[in-house]
N, C-alpha and C. Protein backbone atom coordinates (compact mmCIF):
# COMPACT_ATOMS: atom_id res chain seq x y z
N UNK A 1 140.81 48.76 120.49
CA UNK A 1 140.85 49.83 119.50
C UNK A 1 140.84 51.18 120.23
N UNK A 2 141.77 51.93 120.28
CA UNK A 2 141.41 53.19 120.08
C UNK A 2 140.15 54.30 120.06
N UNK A 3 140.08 54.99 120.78
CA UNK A 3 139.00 55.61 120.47
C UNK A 3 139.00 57.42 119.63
N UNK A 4 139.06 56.91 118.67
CA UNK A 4 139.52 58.60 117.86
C UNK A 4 138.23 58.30 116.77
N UNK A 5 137.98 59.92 116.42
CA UNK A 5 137.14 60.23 114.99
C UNK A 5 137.93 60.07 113.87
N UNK A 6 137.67 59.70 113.16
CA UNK A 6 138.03 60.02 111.63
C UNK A 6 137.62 60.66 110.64
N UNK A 7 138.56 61.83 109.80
CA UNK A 7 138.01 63.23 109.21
C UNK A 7 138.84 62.79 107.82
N UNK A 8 138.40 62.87 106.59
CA UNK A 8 139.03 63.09 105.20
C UNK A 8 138.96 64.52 104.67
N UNK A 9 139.79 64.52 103.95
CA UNK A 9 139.72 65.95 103.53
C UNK A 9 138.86 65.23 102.19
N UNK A 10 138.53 66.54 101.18
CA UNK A 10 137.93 66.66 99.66
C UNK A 10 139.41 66.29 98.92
N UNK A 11 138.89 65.14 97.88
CA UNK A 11 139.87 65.21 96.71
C UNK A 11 140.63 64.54 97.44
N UNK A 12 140.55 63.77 98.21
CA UNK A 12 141.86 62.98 98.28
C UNK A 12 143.34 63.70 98.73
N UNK A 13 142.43 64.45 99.46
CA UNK A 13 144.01 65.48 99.71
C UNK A 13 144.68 64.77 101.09
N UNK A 14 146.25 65.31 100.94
CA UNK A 14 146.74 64.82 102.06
C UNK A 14 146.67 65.91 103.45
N UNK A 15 146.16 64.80 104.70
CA UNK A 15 145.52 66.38 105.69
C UNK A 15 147.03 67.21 106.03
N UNK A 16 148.32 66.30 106.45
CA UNK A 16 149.18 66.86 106.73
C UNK A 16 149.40 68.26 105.92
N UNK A 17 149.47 68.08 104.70
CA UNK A 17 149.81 68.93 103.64
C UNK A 17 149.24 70.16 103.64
N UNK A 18 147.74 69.84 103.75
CA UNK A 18 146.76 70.91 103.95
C UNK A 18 146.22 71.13 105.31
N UNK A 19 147.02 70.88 106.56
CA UNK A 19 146.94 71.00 107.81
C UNK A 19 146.16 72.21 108.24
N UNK A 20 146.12 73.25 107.88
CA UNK A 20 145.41 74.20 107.93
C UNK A 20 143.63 74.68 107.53
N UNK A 21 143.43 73.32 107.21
CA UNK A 21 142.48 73.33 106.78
C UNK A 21 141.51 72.25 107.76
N UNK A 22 142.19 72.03 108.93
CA UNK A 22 141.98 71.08 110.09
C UNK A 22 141.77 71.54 110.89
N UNK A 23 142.59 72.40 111.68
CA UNK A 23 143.65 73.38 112.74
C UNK A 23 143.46 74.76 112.38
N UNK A 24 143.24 75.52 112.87
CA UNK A 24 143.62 77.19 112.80
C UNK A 24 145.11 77.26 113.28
N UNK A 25 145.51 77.84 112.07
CA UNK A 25 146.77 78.18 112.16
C UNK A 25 147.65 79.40 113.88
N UNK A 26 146.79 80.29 114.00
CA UNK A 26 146.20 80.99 115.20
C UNK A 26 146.28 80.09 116.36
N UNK A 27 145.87 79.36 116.10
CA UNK A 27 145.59 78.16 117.62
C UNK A 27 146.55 77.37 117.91
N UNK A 28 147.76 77.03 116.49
CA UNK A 28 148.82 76.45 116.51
C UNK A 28 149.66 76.86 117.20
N UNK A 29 149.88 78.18 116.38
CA UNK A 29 150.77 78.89 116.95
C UNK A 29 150.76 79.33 118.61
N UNK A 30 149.66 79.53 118.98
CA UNK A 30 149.44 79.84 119.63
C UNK A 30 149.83 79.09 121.00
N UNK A 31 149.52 77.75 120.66
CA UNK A 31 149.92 76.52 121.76
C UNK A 31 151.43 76.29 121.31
N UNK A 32 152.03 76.24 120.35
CA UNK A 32 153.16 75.97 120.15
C UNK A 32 154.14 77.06 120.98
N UNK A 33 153.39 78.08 121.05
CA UNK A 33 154.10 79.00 121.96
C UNK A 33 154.13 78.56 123.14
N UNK A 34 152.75 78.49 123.85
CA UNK A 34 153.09 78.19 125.26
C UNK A 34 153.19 77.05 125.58
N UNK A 35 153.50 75.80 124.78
CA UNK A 35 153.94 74.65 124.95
C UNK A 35 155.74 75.04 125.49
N UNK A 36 156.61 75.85 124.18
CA UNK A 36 157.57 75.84 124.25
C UNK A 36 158.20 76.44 125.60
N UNK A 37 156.87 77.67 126.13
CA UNK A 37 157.09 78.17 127.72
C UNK A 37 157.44 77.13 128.70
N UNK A 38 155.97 76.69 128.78
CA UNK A 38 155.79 75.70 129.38
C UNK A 38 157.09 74.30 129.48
N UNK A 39 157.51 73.78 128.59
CA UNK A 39 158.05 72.51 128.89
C UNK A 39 159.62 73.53 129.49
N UNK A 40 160.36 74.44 129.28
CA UNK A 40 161.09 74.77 130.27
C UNK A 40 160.68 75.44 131.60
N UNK A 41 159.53 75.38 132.35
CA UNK A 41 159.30 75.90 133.00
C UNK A 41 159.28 75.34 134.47
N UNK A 42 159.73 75.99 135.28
CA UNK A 42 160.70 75.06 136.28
C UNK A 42 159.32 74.92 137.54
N UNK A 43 158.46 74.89 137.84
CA UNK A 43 157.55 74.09 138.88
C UNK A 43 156.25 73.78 137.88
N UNK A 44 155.90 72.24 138.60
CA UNK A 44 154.95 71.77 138.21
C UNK A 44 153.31 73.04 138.18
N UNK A 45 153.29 74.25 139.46
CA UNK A 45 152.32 74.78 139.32
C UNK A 45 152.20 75.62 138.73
N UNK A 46 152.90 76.33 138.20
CA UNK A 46 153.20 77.23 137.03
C UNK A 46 152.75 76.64 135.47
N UNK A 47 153.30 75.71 135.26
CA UNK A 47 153.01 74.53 133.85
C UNK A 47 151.90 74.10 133.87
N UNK A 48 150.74 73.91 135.15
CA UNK A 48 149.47 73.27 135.30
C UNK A 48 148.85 74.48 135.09
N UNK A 49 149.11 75.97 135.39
CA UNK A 49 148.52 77.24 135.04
C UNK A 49 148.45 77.44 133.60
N UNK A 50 149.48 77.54 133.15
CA UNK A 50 149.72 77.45 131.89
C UNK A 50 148.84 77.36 130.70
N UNK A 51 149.05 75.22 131.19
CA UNK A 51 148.15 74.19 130.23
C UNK A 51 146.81 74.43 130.19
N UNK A 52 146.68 74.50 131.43
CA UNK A 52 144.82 74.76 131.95
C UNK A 52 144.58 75.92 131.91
N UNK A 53 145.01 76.47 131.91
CA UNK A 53 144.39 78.66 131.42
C UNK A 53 144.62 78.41 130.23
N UNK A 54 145.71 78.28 129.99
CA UNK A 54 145.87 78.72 127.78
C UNK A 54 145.29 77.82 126.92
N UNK A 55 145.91 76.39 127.33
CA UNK A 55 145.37 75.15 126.31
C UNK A 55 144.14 74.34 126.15
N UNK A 56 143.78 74.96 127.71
CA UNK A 56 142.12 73.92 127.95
C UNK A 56 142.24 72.78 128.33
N UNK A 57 143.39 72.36 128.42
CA UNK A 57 144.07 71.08 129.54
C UNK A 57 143.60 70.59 130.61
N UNK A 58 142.89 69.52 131.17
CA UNK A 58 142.55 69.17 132.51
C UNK A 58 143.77 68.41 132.98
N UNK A 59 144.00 69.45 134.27
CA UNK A 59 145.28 69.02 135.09
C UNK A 59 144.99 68.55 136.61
N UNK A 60 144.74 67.49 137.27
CA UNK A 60 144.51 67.41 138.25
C UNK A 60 145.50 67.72 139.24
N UNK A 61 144.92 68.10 140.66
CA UNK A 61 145.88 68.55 141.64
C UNK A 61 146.74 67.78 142.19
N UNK A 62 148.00 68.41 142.41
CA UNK A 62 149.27 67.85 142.67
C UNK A 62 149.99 66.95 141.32
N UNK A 63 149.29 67.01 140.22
CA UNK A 63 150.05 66.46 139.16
C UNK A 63 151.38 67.56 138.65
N UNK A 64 152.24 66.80 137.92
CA UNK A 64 153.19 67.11 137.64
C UNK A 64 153.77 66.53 136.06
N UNK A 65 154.02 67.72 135.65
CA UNK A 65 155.04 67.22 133.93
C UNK A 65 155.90 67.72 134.10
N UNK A 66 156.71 66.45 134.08
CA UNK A 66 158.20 66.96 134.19
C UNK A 66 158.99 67.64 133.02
N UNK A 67 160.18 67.97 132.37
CA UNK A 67 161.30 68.77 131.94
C UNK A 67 160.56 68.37 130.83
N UNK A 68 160.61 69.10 130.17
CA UNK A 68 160.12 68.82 128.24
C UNK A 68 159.30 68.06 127.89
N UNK A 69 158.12 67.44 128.52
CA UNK A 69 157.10 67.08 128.45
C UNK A 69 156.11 67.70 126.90
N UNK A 70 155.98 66.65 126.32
CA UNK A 70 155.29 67.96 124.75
C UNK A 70 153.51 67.74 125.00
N UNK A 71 152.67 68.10 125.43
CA UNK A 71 151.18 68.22 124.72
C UNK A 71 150.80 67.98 123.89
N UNK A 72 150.02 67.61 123.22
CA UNK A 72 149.54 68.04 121.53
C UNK A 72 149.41 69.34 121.40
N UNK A 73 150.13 69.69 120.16
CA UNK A 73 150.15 71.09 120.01
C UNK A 73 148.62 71.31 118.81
N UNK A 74 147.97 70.01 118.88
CA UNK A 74 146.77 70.72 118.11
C UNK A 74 145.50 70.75 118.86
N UNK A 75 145.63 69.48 119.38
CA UNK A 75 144.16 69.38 120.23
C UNK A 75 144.50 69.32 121.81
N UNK A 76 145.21 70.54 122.54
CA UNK A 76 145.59 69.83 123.71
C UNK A 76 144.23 69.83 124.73
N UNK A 77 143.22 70.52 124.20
CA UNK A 77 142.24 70.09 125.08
C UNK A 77 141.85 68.93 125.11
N UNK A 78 142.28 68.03 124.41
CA UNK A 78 141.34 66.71 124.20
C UNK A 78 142.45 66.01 125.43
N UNK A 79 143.39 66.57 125.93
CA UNK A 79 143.98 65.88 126.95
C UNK A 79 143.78 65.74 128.81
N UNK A 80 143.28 64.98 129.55
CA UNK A 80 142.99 65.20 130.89
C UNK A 80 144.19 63.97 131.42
N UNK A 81 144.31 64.53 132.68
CA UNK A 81 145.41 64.00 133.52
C UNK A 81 144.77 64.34 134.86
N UNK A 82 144.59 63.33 135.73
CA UNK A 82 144.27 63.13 137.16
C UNK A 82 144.72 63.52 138.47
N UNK A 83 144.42 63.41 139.10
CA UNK A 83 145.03 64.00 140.45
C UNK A 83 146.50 63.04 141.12
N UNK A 84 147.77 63.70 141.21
CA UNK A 84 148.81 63.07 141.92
C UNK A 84 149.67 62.05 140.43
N UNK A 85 149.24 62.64 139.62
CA UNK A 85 150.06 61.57 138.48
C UNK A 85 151.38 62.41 138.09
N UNK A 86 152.45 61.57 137.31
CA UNK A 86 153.96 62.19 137.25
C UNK A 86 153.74 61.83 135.35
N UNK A 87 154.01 62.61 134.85
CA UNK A 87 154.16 62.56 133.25
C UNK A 87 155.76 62.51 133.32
N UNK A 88 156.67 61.53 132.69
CA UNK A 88 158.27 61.86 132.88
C UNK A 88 158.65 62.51 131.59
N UNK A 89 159.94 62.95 131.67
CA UNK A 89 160.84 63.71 130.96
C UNK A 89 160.48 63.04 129.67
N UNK A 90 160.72 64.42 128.67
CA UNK A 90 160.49 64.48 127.44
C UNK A 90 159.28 63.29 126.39
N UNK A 91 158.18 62.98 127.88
CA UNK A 91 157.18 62.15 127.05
C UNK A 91 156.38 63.40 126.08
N UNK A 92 155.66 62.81 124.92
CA UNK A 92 154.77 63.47 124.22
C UNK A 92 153.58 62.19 124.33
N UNK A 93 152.66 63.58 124.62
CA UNK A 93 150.93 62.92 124.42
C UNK A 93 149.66 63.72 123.51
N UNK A 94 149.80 62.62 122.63
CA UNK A 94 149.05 63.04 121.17
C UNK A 94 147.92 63.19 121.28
N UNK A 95 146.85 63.98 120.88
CA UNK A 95 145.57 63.69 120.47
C UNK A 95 145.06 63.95 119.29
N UNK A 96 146.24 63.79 118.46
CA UNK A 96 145.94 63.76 116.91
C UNK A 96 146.73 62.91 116.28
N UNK A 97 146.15 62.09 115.08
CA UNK A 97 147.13 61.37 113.98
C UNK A 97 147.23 61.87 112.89
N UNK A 98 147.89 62.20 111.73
CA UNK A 98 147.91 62.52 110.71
C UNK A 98 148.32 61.30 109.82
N UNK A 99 147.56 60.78 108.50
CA UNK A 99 147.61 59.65 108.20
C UNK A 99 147.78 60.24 106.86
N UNK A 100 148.32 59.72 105.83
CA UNK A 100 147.98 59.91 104.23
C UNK A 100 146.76 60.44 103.45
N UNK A 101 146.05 59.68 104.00
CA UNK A 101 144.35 59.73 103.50
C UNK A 101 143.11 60.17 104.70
N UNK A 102 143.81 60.70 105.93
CA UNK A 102 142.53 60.88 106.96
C UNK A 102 143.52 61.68 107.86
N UNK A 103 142.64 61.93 108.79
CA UNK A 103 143.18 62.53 110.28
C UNK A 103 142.53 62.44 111.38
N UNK A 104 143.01 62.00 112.50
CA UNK A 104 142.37 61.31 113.88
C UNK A 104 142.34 62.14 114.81
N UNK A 105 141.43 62.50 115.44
CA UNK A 105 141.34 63.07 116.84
C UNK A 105 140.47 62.51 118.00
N UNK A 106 141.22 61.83 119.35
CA UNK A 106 140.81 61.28 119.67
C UNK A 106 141.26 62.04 121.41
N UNK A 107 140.41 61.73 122.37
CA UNK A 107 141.10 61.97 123.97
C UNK A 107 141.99 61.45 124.54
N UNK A 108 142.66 61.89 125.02
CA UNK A 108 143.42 61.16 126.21
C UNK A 108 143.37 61.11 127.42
N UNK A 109 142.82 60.25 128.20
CA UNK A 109 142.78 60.05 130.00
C UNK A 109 143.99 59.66 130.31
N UNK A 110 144.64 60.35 131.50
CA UNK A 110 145.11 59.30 132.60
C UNK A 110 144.79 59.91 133.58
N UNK A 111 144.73 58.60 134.57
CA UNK A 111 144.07 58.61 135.72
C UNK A 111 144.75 59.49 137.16
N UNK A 112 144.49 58.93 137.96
CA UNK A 112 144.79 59.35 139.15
C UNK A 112 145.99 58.18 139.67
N UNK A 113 147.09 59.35 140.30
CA UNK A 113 148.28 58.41 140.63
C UNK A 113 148.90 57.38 139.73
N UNK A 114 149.13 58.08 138.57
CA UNK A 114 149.32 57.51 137.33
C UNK A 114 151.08 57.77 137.48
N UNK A 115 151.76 56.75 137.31
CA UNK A 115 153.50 57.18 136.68
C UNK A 115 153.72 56.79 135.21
N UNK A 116 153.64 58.28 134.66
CA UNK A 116 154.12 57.64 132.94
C UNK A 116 155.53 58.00 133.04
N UNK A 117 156.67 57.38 132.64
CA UNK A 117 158.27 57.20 132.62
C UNK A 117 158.65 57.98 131.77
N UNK A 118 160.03 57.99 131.51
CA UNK A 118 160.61 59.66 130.63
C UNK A 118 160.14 58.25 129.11
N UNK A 119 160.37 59.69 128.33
CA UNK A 119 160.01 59.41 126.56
C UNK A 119 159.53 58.61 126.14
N UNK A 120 157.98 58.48 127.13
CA UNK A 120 156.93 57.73 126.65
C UNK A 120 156.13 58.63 125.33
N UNK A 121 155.48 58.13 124.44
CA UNK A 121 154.75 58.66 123.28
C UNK A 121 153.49 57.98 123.38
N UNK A 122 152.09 58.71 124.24
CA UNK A 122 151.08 58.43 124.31
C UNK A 122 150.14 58.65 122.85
N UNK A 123 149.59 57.36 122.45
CA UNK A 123 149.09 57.91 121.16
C UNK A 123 147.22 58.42 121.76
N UNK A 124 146.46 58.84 120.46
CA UNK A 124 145.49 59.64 120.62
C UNK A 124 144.43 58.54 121.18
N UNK A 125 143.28 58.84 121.82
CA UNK A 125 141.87 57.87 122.00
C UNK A 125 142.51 56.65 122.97
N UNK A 126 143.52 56.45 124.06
CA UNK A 126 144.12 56.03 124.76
C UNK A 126 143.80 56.36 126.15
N UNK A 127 143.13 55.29 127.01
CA UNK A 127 143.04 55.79 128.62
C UNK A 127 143.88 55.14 129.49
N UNK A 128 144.68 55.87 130.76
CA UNK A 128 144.99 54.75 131.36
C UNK A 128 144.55 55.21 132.43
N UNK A 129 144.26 53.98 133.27
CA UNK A 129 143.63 53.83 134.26
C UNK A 129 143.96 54.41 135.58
N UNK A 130 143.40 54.55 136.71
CA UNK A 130 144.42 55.04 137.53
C UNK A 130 145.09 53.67 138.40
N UNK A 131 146.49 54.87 138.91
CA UNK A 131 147.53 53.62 139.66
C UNK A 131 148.14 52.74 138.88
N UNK A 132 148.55 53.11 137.15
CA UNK A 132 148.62 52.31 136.34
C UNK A 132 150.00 52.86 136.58
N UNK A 133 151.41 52.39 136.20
CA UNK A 133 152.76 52.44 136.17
C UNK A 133 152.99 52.10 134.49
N UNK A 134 153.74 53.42 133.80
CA UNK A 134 154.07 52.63 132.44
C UNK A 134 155.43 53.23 132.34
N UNK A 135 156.45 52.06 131.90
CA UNK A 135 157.92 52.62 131.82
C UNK A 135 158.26 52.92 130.68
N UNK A 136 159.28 53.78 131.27
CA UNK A 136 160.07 54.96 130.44
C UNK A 136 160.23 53.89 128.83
N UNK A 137 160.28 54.91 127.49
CA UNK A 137 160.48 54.78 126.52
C UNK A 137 159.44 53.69 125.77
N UNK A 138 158.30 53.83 126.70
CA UNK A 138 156.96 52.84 125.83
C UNK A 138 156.14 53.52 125.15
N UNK A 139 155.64 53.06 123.83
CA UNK A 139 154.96 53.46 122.78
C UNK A 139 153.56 53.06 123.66
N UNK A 140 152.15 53.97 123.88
CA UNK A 140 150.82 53.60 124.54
C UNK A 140 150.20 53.98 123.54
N UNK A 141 149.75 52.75 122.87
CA UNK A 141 148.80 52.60 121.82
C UNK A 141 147.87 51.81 122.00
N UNK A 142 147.75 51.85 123.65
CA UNK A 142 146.03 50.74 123.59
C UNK A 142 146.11 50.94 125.32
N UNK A 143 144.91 51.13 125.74
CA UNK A 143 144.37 51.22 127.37
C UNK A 143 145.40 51.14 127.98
N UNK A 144 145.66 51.13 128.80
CA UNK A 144 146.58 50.40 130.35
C UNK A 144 145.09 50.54 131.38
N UNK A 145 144.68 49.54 131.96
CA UNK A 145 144.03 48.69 132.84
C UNK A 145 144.56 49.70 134.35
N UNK A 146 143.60 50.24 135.30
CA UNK A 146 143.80 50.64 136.60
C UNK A 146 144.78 50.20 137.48
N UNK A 147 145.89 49.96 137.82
CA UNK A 147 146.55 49.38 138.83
C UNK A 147 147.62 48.22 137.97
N UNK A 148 147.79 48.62 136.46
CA UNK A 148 148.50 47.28 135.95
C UNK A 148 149.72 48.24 135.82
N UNK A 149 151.01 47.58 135.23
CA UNK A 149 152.49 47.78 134.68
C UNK A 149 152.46 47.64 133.03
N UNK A 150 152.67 48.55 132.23
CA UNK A 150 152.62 48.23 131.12
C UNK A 150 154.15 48.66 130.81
N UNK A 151 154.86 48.22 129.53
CA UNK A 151 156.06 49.31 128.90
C UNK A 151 156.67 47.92 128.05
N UNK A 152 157.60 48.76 127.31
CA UNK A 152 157.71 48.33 125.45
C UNK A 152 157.56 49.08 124.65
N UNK A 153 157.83 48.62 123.22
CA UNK A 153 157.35 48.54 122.17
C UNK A 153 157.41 47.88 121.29
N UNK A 154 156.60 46.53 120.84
CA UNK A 154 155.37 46.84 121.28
C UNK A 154 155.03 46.98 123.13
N UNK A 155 154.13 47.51 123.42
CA UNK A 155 153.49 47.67 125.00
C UNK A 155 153.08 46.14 125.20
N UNK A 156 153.50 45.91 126.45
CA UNK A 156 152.79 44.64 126.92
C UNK A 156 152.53 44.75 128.06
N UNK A 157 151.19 44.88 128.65
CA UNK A 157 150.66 44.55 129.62
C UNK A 157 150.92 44.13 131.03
N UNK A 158 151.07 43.97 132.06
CA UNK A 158 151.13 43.05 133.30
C UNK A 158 150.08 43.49 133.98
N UNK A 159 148.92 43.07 134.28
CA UNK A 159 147.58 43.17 134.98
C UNK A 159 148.02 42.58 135.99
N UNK A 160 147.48 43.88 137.06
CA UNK A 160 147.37 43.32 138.58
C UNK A 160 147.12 41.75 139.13
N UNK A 161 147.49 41.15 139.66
CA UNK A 161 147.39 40.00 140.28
C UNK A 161 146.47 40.04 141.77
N UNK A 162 145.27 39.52 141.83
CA UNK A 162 144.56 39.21 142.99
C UNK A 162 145.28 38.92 144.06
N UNK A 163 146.67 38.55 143.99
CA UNK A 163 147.60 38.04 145.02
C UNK A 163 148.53 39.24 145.80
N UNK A 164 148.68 40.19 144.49
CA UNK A 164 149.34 41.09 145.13
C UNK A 164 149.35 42.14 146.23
């Protein structure tokens, strides 16, 4: 399972709808701006300035997000990334759900020497481990294990082998 909170609004309201009543609108905007800087922005140390001065982002050293990489544009602090890891092209990493009847906010880890592949979609309350490899175009909706291969959708697993 996942590790996220769960928030209802009054009345049965839908949170999307009344999103503003979640989120400061101010804070949206605000990251939505320098998200949009940011994902054209041509060196990894510039984009780690960025995230981590404006958004509250933990970016470890020598990490890198590559070309259009999206943040959560609501909670990007709830996101940390490790030392020497590669985020690929045009992945997004959530730390919010918006559901009908609730709304989730949960962290996101990845580790150290982490390769996430282009247009992966990390969902919220999700860690992966370090030295974990997950390929391009996988939905991460549950752990990846330190040193394993995950990718799909659904995600399936390959845990390190004692042999290897």
């Amino acid at each position: 399972m996942r590790r996220t909170k769960r928030y209802k609004l009054e009345d049965d309201e839908n949170p999307l709808f009344h999103i503003y009543k979640t989120v400061s609108f101010w804070k949206t905007f605000k990251n939505t701006a320098v998200i949009e800087i940011g994902r054209f922005t041509p060196t990894a140390r510039m984009k780690n300035a960025l995230y981590s001065g404006l958004l509250g982002m933990k970016i470890g050293e020598g990490s890198a997000l590559a070309y259009k990489v999206v943040p959560d544009i609501m909670f990007p602090e709830q996101i940390t990334i490790g030392k020497n890891t590669i985020i690929g092209y045009n992945t997004t990493i959530l730390a919010h759900e918006y559901l009908t009847d609730e709304y989730r906010i949960g962290p996101v880890v990845i580790g150290d020497n982490v390769m996430v592949g282009a247009n992966c979609t990390v969902l919220p309350g999700v860690d992966i481990g370090d030295g974990a490899i997950v390929s391009a175009m996988t939905l991460v909706n549950r752990d990846v294990p330190p040193g394993a291969f995950a990718g799909g959708n659904p995600m399936v697993i390959k845990p390190v082998s004692a042999k290897s």
